[in-house]
N, C-alpha and C. Protein backbone atom coordinates (compact mmCIF):
# COMPACT_ATOMS: atom_id res chain seq x y z
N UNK A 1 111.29 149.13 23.06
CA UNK A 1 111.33 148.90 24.50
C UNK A 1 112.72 149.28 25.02
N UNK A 2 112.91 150.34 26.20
CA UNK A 2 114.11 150.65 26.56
C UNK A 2 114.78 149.35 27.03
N UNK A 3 115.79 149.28 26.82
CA UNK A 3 116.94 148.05 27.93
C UNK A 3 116.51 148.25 29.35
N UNK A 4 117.01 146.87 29.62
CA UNK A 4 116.51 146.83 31.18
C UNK A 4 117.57 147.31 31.66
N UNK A 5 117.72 147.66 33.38
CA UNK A 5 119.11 148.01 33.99
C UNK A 5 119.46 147.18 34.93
N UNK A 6 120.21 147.02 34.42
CA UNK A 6 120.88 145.41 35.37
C UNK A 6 121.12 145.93 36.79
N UNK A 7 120.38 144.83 37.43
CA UNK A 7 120.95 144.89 39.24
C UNK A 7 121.21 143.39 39.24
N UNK A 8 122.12 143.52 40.92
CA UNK A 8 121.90 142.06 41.44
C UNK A 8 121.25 141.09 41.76
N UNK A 9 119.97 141.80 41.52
CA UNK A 9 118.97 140.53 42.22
C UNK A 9 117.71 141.25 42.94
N UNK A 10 116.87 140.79 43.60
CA UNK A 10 115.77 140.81 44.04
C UNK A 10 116.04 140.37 45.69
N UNK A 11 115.43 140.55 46.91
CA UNK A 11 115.18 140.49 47.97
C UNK A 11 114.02 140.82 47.96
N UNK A 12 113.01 139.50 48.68
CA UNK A 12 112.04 139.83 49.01
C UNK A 12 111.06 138.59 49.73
N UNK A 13 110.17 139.48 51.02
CA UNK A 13 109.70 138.33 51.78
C UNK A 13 108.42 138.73 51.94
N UNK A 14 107.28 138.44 51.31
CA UNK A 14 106.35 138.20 51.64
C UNK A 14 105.26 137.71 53.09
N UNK A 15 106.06 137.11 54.11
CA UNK A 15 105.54 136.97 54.90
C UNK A 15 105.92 137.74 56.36
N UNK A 16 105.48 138.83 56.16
CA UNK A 16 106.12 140.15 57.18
C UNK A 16 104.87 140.68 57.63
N UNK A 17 105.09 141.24 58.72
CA UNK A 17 104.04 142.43 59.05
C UNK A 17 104.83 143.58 59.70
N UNK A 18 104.45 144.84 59.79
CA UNK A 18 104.64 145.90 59.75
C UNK A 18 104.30 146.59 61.36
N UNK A 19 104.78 147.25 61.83
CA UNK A 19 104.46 147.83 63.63
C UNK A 19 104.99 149.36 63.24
N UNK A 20 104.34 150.30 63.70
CA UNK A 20 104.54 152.05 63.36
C UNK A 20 104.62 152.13 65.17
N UNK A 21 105.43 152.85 65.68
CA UNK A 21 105.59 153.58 66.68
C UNK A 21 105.69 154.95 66.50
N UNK A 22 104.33 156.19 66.47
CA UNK A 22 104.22 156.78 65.70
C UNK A 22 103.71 158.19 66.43
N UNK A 23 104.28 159.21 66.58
CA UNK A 23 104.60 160.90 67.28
C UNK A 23 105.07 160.78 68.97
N UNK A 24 106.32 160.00 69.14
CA UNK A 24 107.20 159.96 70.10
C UNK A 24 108.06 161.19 70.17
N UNK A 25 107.34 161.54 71.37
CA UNK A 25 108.64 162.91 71.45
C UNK A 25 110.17 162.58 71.55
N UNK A 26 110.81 163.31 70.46
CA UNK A 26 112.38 163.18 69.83
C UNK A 26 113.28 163.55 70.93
N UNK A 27 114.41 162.09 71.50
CA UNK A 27 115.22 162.41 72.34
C UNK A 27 116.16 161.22 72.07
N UNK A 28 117.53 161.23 72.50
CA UNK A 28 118.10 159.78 72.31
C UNK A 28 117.40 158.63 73.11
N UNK A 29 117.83 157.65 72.32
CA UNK A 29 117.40 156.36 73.14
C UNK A 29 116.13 155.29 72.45
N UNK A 30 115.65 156.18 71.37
CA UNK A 30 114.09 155.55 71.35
C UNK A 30 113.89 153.99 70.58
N UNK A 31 114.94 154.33 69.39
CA UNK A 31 115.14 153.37 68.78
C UNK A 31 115.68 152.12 69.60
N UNK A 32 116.90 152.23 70.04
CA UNK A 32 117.57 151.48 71.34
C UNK A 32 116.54 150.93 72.13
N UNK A 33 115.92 152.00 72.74
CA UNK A 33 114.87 150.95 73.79
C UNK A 33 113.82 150.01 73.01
N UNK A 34 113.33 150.52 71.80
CA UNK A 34 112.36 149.58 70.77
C UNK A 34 113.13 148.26 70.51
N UNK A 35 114.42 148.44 69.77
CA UNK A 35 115.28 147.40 69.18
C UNK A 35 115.74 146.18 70.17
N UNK A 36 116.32 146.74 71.20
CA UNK A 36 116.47 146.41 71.81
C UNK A 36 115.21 145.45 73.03
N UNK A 37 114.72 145.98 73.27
CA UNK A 37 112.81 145.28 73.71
C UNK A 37 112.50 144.31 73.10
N UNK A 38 112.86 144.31 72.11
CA UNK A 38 112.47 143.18 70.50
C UNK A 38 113.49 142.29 70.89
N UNK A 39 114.91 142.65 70.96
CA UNK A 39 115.94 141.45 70.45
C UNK A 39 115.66 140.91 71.86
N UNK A 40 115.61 141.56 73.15
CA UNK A 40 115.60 140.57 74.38
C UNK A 40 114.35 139.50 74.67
N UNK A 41 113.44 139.82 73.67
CA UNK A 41 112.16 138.61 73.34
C UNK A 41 113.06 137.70 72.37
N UNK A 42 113.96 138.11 71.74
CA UNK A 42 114.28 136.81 70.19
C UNK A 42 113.45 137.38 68.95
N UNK A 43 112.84 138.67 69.09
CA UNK A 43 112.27 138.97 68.06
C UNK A 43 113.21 140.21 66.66
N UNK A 44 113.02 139.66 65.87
CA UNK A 44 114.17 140.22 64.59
C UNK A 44 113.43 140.72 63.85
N UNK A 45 114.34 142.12 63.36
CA UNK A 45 113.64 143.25 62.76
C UNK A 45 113.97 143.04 61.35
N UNK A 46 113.20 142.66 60.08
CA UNK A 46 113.63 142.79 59.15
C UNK A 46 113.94 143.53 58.35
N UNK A 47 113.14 144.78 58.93
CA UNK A 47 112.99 146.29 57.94
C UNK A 47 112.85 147.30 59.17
N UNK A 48 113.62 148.72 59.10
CA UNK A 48 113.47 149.28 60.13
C UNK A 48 113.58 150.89 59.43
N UNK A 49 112.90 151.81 59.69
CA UNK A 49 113.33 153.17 59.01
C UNK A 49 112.40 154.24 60.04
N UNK A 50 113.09 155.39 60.46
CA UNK A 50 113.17 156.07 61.68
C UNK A 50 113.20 157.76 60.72
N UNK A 51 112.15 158.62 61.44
CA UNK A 51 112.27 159.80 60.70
C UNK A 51 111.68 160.56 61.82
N UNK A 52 112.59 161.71 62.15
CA UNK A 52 111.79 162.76 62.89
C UNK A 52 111.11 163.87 62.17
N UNK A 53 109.96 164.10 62.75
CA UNK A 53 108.77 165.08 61.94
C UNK A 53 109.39 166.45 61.94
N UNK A 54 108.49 167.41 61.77
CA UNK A 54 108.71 168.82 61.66
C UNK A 54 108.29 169.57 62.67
N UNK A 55 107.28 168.51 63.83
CA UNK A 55 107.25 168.39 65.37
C UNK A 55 108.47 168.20 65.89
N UNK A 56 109.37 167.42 65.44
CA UNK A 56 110.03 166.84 66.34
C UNK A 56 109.68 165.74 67.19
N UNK A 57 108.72 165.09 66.08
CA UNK A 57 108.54 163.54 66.57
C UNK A 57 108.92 162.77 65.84
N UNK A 58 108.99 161.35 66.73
CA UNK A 58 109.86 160.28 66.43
C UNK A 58 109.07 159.24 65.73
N UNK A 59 109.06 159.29 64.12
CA UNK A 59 108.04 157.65 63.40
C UNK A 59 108.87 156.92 63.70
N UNK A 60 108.66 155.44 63.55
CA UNK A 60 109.55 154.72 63.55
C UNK A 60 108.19 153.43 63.13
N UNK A 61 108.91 152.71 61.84
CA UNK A 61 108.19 151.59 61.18
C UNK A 61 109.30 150.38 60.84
N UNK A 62 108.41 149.62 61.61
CA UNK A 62 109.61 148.29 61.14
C UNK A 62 108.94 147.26 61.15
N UNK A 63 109.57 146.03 60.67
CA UNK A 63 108.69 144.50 60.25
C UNK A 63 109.35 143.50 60.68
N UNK A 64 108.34 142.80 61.11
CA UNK A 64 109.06 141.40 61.98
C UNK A 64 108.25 140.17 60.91
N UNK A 65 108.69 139.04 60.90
CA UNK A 65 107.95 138.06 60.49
C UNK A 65 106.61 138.11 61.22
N UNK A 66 105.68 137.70 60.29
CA UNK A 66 104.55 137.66 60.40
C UNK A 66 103.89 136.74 62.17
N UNK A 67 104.06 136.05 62.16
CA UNK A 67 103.85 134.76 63.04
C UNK A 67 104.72 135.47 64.61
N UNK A 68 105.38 137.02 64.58
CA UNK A 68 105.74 137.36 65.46
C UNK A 68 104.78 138.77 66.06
N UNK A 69 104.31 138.77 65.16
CA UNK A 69 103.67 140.75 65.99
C UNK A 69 102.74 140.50 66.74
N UNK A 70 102.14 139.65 67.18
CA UNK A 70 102.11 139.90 69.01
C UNK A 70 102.91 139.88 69.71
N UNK A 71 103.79 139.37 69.77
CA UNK A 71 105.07 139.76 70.72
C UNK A 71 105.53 140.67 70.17
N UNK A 72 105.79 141.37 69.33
CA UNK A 72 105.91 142.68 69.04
C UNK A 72 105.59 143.78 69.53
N UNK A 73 104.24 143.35 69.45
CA UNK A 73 103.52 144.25 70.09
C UNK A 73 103.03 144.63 71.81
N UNK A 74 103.23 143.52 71.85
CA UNK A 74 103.62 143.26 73.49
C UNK A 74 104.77 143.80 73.79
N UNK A 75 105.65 143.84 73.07
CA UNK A 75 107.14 144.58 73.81
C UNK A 75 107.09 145.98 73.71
N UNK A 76 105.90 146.02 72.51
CA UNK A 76 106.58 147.88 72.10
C UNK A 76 105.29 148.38 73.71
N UNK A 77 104.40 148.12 73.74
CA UNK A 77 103.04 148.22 75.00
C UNK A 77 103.99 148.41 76.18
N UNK A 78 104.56 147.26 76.48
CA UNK A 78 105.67 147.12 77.87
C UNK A 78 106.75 148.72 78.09
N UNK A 79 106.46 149.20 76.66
CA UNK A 79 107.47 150.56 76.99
C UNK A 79 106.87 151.72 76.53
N UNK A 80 105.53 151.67 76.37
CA UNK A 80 104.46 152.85 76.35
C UNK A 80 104.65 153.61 77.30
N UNK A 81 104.50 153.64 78.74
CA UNK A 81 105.04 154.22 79.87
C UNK A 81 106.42 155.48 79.64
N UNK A 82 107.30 154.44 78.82
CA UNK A 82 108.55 155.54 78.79
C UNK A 82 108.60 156.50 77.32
N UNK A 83 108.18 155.49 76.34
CA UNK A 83 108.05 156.63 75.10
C UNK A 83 106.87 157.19 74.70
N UNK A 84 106.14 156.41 75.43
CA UNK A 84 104.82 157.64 75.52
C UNK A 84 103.96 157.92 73.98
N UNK A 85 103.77 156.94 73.48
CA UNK A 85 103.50 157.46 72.14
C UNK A 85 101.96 157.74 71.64
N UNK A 86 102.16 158.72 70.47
CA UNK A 86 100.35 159.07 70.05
C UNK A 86 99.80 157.62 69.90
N UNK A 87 100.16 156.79 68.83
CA UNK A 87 99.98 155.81 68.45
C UNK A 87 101.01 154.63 68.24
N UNK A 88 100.46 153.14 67.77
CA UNK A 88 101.25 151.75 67.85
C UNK A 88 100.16 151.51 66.86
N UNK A 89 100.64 151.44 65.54
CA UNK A 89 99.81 150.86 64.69
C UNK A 89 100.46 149.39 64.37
N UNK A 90 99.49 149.14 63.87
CA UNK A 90 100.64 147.72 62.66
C UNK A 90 99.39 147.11 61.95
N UNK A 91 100.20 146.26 60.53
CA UNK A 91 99.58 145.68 59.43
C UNK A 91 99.97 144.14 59.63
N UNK A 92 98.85 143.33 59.52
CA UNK A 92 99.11 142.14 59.75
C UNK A 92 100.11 141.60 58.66
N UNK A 93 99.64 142.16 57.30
CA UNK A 93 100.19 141.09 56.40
C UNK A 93 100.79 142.16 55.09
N UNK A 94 101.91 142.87 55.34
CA UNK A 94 102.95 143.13 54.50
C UNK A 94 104.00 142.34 53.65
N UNK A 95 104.22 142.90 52.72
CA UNK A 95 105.83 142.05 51.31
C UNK A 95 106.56 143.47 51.89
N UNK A 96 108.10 142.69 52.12
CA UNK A 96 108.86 143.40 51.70
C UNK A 96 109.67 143.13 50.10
N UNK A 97 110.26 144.20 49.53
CA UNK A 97 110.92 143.91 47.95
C UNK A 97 112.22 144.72 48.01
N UNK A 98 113.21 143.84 47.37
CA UNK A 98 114.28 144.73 47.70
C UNK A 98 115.20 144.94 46.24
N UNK A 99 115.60 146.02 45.77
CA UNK A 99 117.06 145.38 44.57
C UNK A 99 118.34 146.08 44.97
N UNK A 100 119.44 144.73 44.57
CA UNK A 100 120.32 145.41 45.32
C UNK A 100 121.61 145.37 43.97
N UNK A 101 122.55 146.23 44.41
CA UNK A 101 123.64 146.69 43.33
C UNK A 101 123.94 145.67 42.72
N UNK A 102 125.61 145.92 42.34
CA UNK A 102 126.53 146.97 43.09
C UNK A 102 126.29 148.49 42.19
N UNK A 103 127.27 148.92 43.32
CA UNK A 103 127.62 150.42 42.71
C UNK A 103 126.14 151.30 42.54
N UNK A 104 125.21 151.25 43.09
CA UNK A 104 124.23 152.12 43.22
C UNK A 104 124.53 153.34 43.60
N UNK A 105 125.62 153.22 44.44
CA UNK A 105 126.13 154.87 44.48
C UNK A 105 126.45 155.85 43.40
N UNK A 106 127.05 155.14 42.64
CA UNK A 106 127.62 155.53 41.34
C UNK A 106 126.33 155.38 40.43
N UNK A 107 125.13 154.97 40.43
CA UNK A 107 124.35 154.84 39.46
C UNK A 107 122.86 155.34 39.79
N UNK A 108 123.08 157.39 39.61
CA UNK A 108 121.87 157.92 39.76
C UNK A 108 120.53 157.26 39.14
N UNK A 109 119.05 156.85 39.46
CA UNK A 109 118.26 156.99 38.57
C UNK A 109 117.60 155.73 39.27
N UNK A 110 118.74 154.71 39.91
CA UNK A 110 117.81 153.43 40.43
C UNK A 110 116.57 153.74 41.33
N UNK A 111 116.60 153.91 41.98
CA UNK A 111 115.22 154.54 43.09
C UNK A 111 114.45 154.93 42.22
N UNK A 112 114.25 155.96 41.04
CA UNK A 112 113.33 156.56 40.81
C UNK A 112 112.94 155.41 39.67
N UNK A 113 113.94 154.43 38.92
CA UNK A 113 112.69 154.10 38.30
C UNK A 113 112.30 152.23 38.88
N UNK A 114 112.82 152.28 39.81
CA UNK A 114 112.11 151.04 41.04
C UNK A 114 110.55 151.55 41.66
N UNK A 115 110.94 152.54 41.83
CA UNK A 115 109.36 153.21 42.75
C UNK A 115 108.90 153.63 41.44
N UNK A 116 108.99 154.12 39.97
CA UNK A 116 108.27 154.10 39.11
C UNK A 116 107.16 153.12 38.88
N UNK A 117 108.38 151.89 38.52
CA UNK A 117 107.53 150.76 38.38
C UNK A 117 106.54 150.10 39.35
N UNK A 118 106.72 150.03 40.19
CA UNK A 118 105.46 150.14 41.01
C UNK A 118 104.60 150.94 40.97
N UNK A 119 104.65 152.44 40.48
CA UNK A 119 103.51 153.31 40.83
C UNK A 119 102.48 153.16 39.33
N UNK A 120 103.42 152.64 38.37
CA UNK A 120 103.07 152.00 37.01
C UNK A 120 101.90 150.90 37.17
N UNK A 121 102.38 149.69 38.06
CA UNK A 121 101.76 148.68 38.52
C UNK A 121 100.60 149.48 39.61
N UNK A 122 100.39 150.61 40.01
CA UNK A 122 99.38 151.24 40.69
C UNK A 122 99.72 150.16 42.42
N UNK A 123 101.06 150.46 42.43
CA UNK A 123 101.66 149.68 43.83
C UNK A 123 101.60 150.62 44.79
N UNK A 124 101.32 151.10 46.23
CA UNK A 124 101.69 151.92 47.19
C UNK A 124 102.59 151.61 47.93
N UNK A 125 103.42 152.18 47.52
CA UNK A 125 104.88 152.06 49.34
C UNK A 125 104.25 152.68 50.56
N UNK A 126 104.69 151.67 51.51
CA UNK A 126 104.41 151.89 52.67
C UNK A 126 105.62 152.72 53.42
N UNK A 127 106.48 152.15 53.09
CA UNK A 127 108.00 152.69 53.55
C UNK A 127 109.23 152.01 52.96
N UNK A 128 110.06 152.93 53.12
CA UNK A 128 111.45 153.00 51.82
C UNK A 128 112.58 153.21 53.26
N UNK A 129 113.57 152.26 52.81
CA UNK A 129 114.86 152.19 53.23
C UNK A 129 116.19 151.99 51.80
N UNK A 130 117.12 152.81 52.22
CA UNK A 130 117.91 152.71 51.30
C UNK A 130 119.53 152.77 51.94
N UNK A 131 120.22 151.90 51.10
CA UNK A 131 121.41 152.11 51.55
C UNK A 131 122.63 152.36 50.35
N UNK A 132 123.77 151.87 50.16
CA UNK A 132 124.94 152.45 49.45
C UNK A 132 124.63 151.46 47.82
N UNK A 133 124.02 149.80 48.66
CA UNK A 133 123.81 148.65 47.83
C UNK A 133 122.51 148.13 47.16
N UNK A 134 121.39 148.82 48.38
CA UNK A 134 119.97 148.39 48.41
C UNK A 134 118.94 149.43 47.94
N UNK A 135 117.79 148.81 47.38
CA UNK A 135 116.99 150.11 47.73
C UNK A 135 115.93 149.28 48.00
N UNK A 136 114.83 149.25 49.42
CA UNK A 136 113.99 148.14 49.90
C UNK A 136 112.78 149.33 50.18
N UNK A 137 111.94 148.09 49.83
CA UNK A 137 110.28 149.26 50.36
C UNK A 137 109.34 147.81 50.94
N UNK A 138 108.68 148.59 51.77
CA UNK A 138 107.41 147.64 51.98
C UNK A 138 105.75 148.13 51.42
N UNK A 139 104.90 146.92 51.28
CA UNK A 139 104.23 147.38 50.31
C UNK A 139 103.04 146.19 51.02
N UNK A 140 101.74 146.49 50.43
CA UNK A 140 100.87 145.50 51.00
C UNK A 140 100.93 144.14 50.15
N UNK A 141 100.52 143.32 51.26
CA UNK A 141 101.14 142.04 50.69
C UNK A 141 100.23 141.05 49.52
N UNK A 142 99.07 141.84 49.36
CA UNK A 142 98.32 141.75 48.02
C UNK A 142 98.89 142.07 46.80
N UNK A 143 99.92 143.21 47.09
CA UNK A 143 100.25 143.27 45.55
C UNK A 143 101.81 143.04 45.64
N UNK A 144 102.03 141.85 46.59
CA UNK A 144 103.33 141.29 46.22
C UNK A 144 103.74 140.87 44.76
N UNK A 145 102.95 139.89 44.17
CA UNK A 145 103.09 139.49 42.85
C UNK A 145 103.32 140.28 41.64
N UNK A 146 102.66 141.31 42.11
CA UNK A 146 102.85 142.51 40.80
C UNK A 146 104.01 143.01 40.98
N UNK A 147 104.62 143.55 42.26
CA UNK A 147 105.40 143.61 42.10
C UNK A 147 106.47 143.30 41.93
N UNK A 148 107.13 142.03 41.64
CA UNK A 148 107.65 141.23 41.12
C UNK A 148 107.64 141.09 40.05
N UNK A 149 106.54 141.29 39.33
CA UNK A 149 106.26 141.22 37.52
C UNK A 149 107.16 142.48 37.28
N UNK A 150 106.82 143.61 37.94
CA UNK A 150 107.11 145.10 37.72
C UNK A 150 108.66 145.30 37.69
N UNK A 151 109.10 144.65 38.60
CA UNK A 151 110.54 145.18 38.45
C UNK A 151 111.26 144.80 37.50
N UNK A 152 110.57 143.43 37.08
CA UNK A 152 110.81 142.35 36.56
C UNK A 152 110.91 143.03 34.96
N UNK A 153 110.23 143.73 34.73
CA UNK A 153 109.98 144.71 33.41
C UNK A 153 110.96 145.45 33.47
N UNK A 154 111.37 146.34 34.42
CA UNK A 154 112.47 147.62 33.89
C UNK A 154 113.87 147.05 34.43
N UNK A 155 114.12 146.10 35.41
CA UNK A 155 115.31 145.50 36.02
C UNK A 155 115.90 144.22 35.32
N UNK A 156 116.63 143.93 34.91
CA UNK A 156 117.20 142.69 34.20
C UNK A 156 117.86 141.86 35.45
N UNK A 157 117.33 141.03 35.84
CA UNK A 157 117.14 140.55 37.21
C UNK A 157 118.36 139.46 36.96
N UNK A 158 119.49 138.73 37.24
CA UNK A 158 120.17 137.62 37.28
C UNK A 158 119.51 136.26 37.56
């Protein structure tokens, strides 16, 4: 059995749901007016990741606690008018999972075998955020548990 690779730890919340604001034509502002729409309800983004297409449209997927996406969704509706979008999807009941360093910068290979192990565990990412410390995905919240076993296998968890 290979050695595990040590990270810091685990992040992860199970009780999330997920909102897609999804082929917004690409201009400044979009995120701002979403984020912002949200924080002036009191509503907090736990996961947020933004990609323009090969249109030149604007995805944008992010997760609020569960017990919040109607007002979520009510805020992102309230600004349909200005961003105009194809679609406003969302998932009631998403996990987010997170592992975090240090020094992930310095240590090619984490991502690929985090999203391994899940695809091992036959897990689907919904969406991936990464930063210098983190590497976080959301995933359906049925196979929260596995994934937890999973990382739990190739990550030597503290």
């Amino acid at each position: 059995m290979p050695e595990k690779i040590k990270v810091g730890g685990v992040i992860q919340n199970d009780q999330l749901a997920s909102v897609s604001v999804l082929a917004v034509k690409d201009r400044p502002g979009i995120a701002a007016a979403v984020l912002d729409a949200l924080g002036q309800r009191g509503l907090n983004t736990q996961f947020v990741v933004q990609v323009i297409d090969h249109q030149d449209h604007n995805q944008m997927v992010m997760c609020v606690d569960r017990g919040d996406l109607s007002a979520c969704l009510d805020a992102i509706e309230a600004l349909r008018p200005e961003l105009q979008p194809a679609a406003v999807e969302s998932r009631a009941e998403v996990a987010s999972i997170a592992i975090f360093g240090p020094d992930f910068r310095e240590r090619p290979g984490i991502a690929g075998a985090m999203f391994g192990a899940l695809a091992d565990a036959a897990i689907n990412i919904l969406a991936v955020s990464t930063s210098i410390s983190t590497i976080s995905c959301v995933i359906e919240d049925q196979c929260f548990d596995r994934a937890v076993e999973a990382l739990g296998r190739v990550f030597a968890l503290p």
